[in-house]
Protein backbone atom coordinates (compact mmCIF):
# COMPACT_ATOMS: atom_id res chain seq x y z
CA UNK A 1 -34.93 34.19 0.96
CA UNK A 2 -33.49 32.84 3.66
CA UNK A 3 -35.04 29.16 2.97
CA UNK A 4 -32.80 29.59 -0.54
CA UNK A 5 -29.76 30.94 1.06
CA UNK A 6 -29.82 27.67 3.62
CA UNK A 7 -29.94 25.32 0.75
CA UNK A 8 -27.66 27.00 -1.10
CA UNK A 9 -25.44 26.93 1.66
CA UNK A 10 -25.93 23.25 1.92
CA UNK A 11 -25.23 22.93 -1.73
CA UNK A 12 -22.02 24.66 -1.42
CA UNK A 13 -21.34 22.19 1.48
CA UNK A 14 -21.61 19.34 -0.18
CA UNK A 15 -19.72 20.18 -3.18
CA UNK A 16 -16.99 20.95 -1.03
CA UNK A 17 -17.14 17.61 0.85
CA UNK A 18 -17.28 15.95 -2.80
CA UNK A 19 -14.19 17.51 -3.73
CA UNK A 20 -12.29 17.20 -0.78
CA UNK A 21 -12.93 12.89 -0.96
CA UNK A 22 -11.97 12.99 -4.58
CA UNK A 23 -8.68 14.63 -3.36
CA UNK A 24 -8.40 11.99 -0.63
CA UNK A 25 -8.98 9.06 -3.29
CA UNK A 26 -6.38 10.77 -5.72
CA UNK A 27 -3.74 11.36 -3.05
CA UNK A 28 -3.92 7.31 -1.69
CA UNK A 29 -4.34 6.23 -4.68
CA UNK A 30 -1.29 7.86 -6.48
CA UNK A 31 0.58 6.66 -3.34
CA UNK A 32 -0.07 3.65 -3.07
CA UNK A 33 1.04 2.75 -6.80
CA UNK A 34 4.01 4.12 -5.95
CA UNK A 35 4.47 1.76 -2.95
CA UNK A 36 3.52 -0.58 -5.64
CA UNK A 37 5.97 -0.27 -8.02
CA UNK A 38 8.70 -0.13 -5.46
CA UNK A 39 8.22 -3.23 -3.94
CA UNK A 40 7.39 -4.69 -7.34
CA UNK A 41 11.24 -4.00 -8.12
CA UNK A 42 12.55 -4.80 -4.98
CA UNK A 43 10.63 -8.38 -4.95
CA UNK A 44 11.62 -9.28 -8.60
CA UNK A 45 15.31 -7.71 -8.24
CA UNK A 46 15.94 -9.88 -5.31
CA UNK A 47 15.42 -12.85 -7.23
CA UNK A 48 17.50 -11.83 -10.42
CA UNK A 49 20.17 -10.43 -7.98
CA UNK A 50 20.63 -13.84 -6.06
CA UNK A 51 20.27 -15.84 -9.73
CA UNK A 52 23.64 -13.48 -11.03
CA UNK A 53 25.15 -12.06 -7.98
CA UNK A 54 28.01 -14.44 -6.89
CA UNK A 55 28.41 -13.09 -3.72
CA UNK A 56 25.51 -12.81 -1.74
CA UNK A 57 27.10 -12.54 1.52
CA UNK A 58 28.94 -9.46 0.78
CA UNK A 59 25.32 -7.76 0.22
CA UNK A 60 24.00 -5.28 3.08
CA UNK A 61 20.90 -3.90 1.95
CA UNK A 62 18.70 -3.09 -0.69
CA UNK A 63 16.38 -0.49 -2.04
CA UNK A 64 14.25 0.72 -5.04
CA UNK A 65 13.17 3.60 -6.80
CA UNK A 66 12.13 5.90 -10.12
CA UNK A 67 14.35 6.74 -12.43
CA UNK A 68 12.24 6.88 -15.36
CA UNK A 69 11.91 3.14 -14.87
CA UNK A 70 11.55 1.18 -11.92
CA UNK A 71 15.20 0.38 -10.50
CA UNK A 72 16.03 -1.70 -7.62
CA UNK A 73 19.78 -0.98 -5.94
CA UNK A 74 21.79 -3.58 -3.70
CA UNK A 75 24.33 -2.72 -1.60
CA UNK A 76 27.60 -3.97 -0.32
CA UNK A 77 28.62 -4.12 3.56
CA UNK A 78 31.10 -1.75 2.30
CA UNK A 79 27.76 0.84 1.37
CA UNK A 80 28.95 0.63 -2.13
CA UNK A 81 26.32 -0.39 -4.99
CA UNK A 82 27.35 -3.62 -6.55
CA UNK A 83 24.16 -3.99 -8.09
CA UNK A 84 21.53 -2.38 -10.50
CA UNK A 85 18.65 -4.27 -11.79
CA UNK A 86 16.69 -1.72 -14.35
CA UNK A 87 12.77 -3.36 -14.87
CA UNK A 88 9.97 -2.31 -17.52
CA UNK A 89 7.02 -1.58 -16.98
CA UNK A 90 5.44 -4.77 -16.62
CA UNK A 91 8.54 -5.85 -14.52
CA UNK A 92 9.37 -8.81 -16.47
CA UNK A 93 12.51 -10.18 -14.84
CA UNK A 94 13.37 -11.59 -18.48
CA UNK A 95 13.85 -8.09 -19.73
CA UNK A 96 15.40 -6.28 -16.33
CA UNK A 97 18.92 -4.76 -17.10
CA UNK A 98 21.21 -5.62 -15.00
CA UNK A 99 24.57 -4.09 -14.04
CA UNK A 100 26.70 -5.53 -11.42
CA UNK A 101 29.84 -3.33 -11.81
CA UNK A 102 30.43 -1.99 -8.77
CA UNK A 103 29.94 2.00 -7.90
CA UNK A 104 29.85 4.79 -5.47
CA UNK A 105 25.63 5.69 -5.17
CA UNK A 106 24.07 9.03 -7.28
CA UNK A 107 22.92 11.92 -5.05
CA UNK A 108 19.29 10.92 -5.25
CA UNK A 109 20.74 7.05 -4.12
CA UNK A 110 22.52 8.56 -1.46
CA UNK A 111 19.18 9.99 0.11
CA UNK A 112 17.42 7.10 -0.26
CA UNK A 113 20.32 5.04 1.23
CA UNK A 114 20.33 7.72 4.19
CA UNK A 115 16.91 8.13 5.18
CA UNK A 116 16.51 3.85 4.98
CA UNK A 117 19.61 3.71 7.09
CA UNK A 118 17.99 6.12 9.49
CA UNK A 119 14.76 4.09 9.45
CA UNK A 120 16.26 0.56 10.21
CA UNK A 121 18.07 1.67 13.38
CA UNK A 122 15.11 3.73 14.30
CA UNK A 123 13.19 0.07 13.93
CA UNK A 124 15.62 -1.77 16.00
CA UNK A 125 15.56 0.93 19.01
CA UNK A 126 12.22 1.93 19.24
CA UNK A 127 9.18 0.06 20.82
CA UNK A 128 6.53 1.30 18.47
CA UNK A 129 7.69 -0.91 15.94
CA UNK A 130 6.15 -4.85 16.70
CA UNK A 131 7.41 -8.13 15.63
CA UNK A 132 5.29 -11.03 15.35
CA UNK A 133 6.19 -14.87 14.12
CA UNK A 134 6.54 -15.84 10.53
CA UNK A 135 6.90 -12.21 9.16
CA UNK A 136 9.50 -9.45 8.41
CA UNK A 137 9.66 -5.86 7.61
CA UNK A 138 9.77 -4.35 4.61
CA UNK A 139 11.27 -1.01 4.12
CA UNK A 140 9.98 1.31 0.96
CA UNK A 141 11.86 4.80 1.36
CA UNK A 142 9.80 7.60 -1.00
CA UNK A 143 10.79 10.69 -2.07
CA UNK A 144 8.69 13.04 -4.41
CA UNK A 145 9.84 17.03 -4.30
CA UNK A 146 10.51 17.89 -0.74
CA UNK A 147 8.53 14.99 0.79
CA UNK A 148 11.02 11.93 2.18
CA UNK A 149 8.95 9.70 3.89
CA UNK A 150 9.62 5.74 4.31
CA UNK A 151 7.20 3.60 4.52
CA UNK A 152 7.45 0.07 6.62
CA UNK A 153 5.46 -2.96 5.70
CA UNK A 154 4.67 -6.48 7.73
CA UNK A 155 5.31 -9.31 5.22
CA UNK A 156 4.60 -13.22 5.48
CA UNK A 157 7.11 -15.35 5.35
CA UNK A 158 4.91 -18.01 4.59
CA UNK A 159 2.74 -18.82 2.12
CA UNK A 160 -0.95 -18.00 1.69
CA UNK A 161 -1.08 -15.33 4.21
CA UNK A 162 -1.76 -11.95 3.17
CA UNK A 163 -1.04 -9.00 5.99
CA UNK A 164 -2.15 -5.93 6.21
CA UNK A 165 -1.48 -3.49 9.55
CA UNK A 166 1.69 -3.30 11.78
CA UNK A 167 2.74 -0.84 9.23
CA UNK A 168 4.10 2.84 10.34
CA UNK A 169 5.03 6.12 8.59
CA UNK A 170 8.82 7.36 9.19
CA UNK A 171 8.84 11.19 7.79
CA UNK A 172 11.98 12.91 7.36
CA UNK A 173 12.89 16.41 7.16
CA UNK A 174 15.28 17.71 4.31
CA UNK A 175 17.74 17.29 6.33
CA UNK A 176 17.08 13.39 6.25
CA UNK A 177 16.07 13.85 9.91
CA UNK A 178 13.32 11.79 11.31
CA UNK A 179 10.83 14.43 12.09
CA UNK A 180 7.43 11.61 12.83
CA UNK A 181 6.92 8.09 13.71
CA UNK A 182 3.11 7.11 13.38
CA UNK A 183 1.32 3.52 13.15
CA UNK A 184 -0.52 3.13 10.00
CA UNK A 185 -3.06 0.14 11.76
CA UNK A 186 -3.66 -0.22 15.58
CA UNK A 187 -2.77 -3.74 14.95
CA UNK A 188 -1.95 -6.78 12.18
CA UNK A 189 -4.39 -7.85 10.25
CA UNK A 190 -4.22 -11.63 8.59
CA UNK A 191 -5.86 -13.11 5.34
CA UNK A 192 -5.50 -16.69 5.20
CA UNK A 193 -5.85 -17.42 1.46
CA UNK A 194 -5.30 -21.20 1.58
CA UNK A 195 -3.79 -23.18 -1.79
CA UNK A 196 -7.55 -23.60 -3.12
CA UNK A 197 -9.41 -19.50 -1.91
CA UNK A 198 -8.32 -18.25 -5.49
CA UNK A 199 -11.79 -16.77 -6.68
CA UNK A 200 -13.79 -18.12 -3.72
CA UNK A 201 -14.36 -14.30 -2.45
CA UNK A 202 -14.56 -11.14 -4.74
CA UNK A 203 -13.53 -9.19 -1.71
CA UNK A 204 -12.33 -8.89 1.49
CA UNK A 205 -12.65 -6.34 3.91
CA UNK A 206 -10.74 -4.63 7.79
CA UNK A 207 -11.71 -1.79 9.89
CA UNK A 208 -9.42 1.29 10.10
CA UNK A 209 -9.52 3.15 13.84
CA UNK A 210 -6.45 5.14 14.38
CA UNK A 211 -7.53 8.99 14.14
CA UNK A 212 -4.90 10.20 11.42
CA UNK A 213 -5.76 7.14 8.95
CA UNK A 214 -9.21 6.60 8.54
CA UNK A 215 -9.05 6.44 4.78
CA UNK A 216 -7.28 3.56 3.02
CA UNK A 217 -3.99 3.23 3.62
CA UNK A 218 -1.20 3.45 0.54
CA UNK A 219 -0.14 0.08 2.13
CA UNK A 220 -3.24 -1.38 1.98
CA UNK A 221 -3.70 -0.41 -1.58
CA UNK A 222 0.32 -2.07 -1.81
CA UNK A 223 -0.47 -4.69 -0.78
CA UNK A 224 -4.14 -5.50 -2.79
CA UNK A 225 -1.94 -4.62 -5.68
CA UNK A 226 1.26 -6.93 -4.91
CA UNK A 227 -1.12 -10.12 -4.15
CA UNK A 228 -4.06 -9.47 -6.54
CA UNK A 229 -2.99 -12.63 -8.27
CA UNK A 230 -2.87 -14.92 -5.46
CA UNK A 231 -6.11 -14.04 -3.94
CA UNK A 232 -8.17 -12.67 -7.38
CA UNK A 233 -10.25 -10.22 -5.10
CA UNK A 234 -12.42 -8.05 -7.01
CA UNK A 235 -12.68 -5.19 -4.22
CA UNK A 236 -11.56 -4.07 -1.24
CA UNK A 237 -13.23 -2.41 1.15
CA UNK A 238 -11.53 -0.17 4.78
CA UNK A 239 -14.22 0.95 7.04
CA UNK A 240 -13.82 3.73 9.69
CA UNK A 241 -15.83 5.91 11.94
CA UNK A 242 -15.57 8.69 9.22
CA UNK A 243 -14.55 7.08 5.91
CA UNK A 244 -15.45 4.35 4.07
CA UNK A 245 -12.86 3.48 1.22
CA UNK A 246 -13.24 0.96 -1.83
CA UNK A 247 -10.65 -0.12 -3.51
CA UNK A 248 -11.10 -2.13 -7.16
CA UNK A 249 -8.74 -3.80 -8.59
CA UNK A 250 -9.72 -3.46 -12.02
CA UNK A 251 -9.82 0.07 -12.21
CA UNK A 252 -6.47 0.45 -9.55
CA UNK A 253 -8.51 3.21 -8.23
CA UNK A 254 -9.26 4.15 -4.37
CA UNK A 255 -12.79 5.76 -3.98
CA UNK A 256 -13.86 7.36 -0.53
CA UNK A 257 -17.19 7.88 0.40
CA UNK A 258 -19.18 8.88 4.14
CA UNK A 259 -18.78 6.18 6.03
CA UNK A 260 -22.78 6.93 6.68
CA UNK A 261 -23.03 7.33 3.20
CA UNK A 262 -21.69 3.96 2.15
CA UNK A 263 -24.04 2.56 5.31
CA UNK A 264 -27.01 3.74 3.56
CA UNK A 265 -26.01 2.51 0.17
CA UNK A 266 -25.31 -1.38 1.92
CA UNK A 267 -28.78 -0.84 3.93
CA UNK A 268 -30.81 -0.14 0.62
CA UNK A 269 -28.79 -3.12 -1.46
CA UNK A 270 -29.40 -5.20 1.29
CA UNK A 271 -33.65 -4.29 1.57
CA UNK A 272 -33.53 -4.76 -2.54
CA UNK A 273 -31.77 -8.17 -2.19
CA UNK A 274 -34.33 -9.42 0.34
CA UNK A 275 -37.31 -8.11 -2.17
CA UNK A 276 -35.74 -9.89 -4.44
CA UNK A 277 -35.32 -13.35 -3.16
CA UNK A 278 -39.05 -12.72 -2.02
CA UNK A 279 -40.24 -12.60 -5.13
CA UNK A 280 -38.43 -15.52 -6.33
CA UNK A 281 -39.89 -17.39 -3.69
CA UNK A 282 -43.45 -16.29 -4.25
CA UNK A 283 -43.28 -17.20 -7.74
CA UNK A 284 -41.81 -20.48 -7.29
CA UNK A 285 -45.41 -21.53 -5.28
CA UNK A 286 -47.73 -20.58 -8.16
């Protein structure tokens, strides 16, 4: 009896842990698109704004959002929108509605604009937040029900570099307060995916060490989606003490396994491959 009880105990236990990694998966995953498709707008309505915006100096910022579709808002010095740039689905600048009359923002604009706001001077007086040459930061304000959270990405500013880390989390309160500053990556991670690495690796892969993020980041899965083109990785892989996390690009799925689990699963591939290439060689001398 009390043999069954432990392994049913252990059953239970495992279930649990099973469930509670498909969560984690879900969660990143859905939030990470959404990072996605934000930057997705802002990078293609910069380039229709400059192309029918006359006056680019009067612009002070920018943001994007959902409204059904993707939408990506400019505004003036004057924190008026002179901008709207409305995308499809597949964000085909050809096909983006724009509207460059000149407005006050909607409620929901307004709390994007504010928490943003918020962020950038929290950016520019706080030393968390690290520079380094030949990037910038990117700003992605979220908000989904009664979480406001923005989101601040290292770009290159050069080409054939991918970056992932010096990223942080800004979470605000419903107030628009800033209620947490965290790092996303101890430090910056750089991909160097030359004019001629297209196809040359199906994957790539960094190691994750900051307690609170062990799992895939939403701006790691961001950025795999932003520059899947450019670098035509198949997978991704983030490894940490406790989580292991694959992401395929296929699929545009996250899936998070035991970091020991995934350790036993390379070990065994590995002790197959080598059996393998034995065999070949063996029957090459007959």
């Amino acid at each position: 009896m009390k043999l069954f009880l432990t392994f049913l105990f252990a059953l239970v236990s495992v279930c649990i842990n099973a469930q509670d990694l498909e969560k984690l998966s879900e969660e990143v995953t859905e939030e990470g698109i959404a990072l996605y498709r934000s930057e997705m707008a802002s990078w293609y309505g910069t380039d229709v704004v400059k192309e029918n915006y006359k006056n680019m100096d009067n612009i002070g910022g920018y943001f994007s959002y959902l409204d059904d579709v993707p939408k990506c808002i400019f505004f003036s010095k004057q924190n008026k929108v002179v901008a709207t740039i409305s995308f499809p689905t597949n964000y085909n600048p050809d096909n983006a509605k724009i509207d460059l009359s000149e407005r006050d923002f909607t409620p929901a604009e307004m709390d994007y604009f504010t928490i943003r706001q918020k962020a950038l001077t929290r950016i520019n007086n706080d030393t968390i937040f690290k520079r380094y040459n030949n990037t910038n930061f990117n700003l992605v304000p979220i908000i989904k029900k009664n979480s406001k959270k923005v989101y601040v990405l290292t770009g290159a500013s050069v080409n054939n570099v991918v970056i992932f880390g010096n990223d942080y989390l800004l979470t605000f309160n419903n107030k628009n307060e800033i209620e947490n500053v965290e790092k996303l990556h101890k430090g910056i991670i750089v991909h160097d995916i030359g004019n001629n690495s297209k196809g040359a690796d199906v994957g790539g892969v960094h190691s994750h060490v900051l307690e609170n993020w062990q799992q895939m980041t939403p701006t790691d899965i961001c950025t795999l989606m932003l520059y899947q083109k450019l670098t035509g990785w198949e997978t991704y892989t983030t490894i940490s003490k406790k989580y292991a996390s694959i992401w395929n690009n296929k699929s545009n799925k996250a899936f998070v396994m035991k970091t020991e689990n995934f350790r036993k699963i390379a070990n065994y591939q590995l002790k197959e491959n080598k059996k393998s290439e034995n065999k070949d060689t063996q029957d090459s001398n007959k």
